[in-house]
Protein backbone atom coordinates (compact mmCIF):
# COMPACT_ATOMS: atom_id res chain seq x y z
CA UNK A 1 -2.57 21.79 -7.28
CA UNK A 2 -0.71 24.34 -5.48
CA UNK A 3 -1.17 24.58 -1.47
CA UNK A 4 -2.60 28.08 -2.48
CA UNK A 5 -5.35 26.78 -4.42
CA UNK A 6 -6.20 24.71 -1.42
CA UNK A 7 -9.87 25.55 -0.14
CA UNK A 8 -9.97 27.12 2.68
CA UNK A 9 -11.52 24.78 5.28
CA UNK A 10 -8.21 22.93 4.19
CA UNK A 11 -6.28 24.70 6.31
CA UNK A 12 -5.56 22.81 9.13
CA UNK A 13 -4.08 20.24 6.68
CA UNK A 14 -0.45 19.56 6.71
CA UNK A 15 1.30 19.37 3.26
CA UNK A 16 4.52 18.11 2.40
CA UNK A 17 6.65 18.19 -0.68
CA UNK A 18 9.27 15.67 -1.75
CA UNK A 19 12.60 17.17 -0.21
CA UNK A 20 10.87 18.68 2.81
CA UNK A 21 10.67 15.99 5.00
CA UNK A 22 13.68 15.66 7.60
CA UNK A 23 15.46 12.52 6.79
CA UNK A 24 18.07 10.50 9.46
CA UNK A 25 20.43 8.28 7.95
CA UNK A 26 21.43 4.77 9.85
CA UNK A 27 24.24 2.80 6.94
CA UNK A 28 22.20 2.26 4.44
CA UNK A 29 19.14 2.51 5.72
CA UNK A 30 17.77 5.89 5.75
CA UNK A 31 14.38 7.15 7.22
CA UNK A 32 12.10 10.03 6.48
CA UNK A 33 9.29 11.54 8.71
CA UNK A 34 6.03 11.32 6.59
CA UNK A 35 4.78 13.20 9.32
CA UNK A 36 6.84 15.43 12.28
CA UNK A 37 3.92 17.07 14.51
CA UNK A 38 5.78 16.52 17.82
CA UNK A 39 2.17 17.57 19.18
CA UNK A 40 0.37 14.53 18.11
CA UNK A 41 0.94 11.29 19.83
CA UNK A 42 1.43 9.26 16.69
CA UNK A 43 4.95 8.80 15.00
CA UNK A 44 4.58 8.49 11.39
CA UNK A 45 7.61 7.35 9.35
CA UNK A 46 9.03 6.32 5.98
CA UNK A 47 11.35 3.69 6.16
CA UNK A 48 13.67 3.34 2.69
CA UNK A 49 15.77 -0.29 3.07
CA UNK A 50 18.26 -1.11 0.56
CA UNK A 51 18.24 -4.77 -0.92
CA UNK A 52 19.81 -7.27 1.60
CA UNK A 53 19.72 -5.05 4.49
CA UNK A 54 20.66 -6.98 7.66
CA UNK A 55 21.60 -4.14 9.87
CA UNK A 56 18.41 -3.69 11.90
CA UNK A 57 19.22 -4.53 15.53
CA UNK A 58 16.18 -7.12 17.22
CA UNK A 59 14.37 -4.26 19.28
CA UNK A 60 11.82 -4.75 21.79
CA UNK A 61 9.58 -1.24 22.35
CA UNK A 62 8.46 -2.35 25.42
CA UNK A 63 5.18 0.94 25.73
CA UNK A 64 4.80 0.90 21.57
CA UNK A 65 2.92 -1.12 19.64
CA UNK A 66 4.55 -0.67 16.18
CA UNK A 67 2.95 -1.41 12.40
CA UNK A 68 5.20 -1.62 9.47
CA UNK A 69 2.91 -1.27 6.33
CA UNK A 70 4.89 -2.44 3.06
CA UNK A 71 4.21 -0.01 -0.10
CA UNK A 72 7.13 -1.90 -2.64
CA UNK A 73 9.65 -4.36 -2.27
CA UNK A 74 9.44 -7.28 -0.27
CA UNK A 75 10.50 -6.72 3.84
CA UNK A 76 11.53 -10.23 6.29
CA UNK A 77 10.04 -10.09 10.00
CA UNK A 78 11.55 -11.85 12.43
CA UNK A 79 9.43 -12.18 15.85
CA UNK A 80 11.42 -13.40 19.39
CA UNK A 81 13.98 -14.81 17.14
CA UNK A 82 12.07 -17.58 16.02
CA UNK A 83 11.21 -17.59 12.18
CA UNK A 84 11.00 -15.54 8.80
CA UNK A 85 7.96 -14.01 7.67
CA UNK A 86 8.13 -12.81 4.04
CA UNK A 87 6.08 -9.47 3.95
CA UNK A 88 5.23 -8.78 0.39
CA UNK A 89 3.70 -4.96 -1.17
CA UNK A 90 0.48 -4.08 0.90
CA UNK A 91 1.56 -6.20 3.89
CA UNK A 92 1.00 -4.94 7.02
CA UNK A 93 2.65 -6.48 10.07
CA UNK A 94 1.45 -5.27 14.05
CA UNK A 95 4.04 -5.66 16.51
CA UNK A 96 2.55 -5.35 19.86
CA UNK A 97 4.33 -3.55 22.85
CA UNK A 98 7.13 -6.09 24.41
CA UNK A 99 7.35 -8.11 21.13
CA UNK A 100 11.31 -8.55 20.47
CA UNK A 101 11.48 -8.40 16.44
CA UNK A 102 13.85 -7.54 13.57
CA UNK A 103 13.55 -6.33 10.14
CA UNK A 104 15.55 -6.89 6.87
CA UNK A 105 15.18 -7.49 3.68
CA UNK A 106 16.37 -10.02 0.95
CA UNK A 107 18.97 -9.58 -1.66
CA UNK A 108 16.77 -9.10 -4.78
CA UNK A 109 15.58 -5.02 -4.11
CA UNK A 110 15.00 -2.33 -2.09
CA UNK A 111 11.64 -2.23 0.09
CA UNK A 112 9.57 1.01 0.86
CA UNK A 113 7.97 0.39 4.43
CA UNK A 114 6.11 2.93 6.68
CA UNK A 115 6.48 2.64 10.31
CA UNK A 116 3.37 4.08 12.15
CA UNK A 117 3.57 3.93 16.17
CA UNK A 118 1.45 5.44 18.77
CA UNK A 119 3.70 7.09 20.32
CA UNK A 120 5.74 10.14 19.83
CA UNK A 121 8.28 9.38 21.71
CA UNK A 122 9.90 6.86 18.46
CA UNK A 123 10.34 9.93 16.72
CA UNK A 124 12.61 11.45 19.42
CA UNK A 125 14.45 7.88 19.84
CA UNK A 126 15.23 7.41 16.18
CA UNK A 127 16.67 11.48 16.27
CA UNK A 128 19.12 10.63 18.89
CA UNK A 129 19.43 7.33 17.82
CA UNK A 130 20.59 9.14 14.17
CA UNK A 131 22.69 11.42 16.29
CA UNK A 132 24.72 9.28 18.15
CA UNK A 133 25.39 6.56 14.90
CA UNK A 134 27.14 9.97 13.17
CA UNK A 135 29.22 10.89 16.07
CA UNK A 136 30.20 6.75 16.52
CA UNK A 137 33.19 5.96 14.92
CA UNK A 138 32.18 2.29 14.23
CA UNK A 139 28.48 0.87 15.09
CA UNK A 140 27.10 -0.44 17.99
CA UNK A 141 29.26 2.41 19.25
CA UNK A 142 32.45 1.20 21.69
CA UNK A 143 31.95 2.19 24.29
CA UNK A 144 28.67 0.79 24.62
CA UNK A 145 27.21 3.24 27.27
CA UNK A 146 25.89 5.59 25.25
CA UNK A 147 23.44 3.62 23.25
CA UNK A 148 22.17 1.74 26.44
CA UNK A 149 21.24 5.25 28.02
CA UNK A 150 19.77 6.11 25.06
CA UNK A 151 17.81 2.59 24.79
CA UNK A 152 16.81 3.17 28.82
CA UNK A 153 15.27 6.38 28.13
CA UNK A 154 13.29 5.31 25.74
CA UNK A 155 12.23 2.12 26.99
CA UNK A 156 13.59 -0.02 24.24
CA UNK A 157 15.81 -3.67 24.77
CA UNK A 158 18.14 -4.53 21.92
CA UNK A 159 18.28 -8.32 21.81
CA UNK A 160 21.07 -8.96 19.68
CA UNK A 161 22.15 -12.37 19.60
């Protein structure tokens, strides 16, 4: 079905195609919005992890209470640095405001998560976030500065061990 053949009451819906969607790029991690109405206060994203991906920092959103909904693979879920959670296809995991966590994955395959947040501010934090990884020569970016304005304005604590 074309986006012409759509009826008519349809549209106020939002379509998009495969290769439309702006994608950021953090190693080898990359993530695609699902959907980018800055007007809306919901952040909607697709989250593509490669197999044994270990790069995610532990992040605390301390105003955003985060879901991570697992379509394939398998994702891990630390919480406040204490224990693994194995989060298998159709998983969904809440992470409420001020809970420090980390994401990964184990080394047998990829996983295919979807971030959804209440806020659309995570949208704008992951853009600069994106921004400043490409102009960083190596990652967390020396001097440090940068990232912990960024973090500040966004209200987010890395809690890297």
């Amino acid at each position: 079905m074309s986006d012409a053949s759509l009826p008519r009451d349809a549209a106020q819906a939002v379509v998009s195609h495969p290769g439309e969607r702006h994608v950021l790029t953090f190693g080898a991690c990359r993530i695609a919005y699902v959907h980018a109405d800055t007007s809306e206060d919901t952040t909607l994203l697709e989250l593509l992890l490669p197999a044994a991906f270990d790069e995610w920092p532990r992040l605390t959103f301390h105003e955003v209470r985060v879901t991570y909904f697992v379509v394939s693979g398998r994702m891990t879920y630390t919480c406040g640095g204490r224990g693994v959670a194995l989060a298998l296809p159709e998983t969904s995991l809440v992470v409420p405001a001020g809970c420090s966590h980390r994401i990964g994955t184990p080394d047998d395959g990829d996983a295919h998560v979807l971030l959804i947040a209440r806020h659309a501010g995570l949208r704008q934090y992951f853009e600069a976030l994106a921004a400043l990884r490409a102009r960083s020569r190596e990652w967390p970016p020396r001097p440090p500065e940068p990232l912990a304005v960024l973090d500040r304005r966004y209200n987010v604590s890395r809690n890297d061990p």
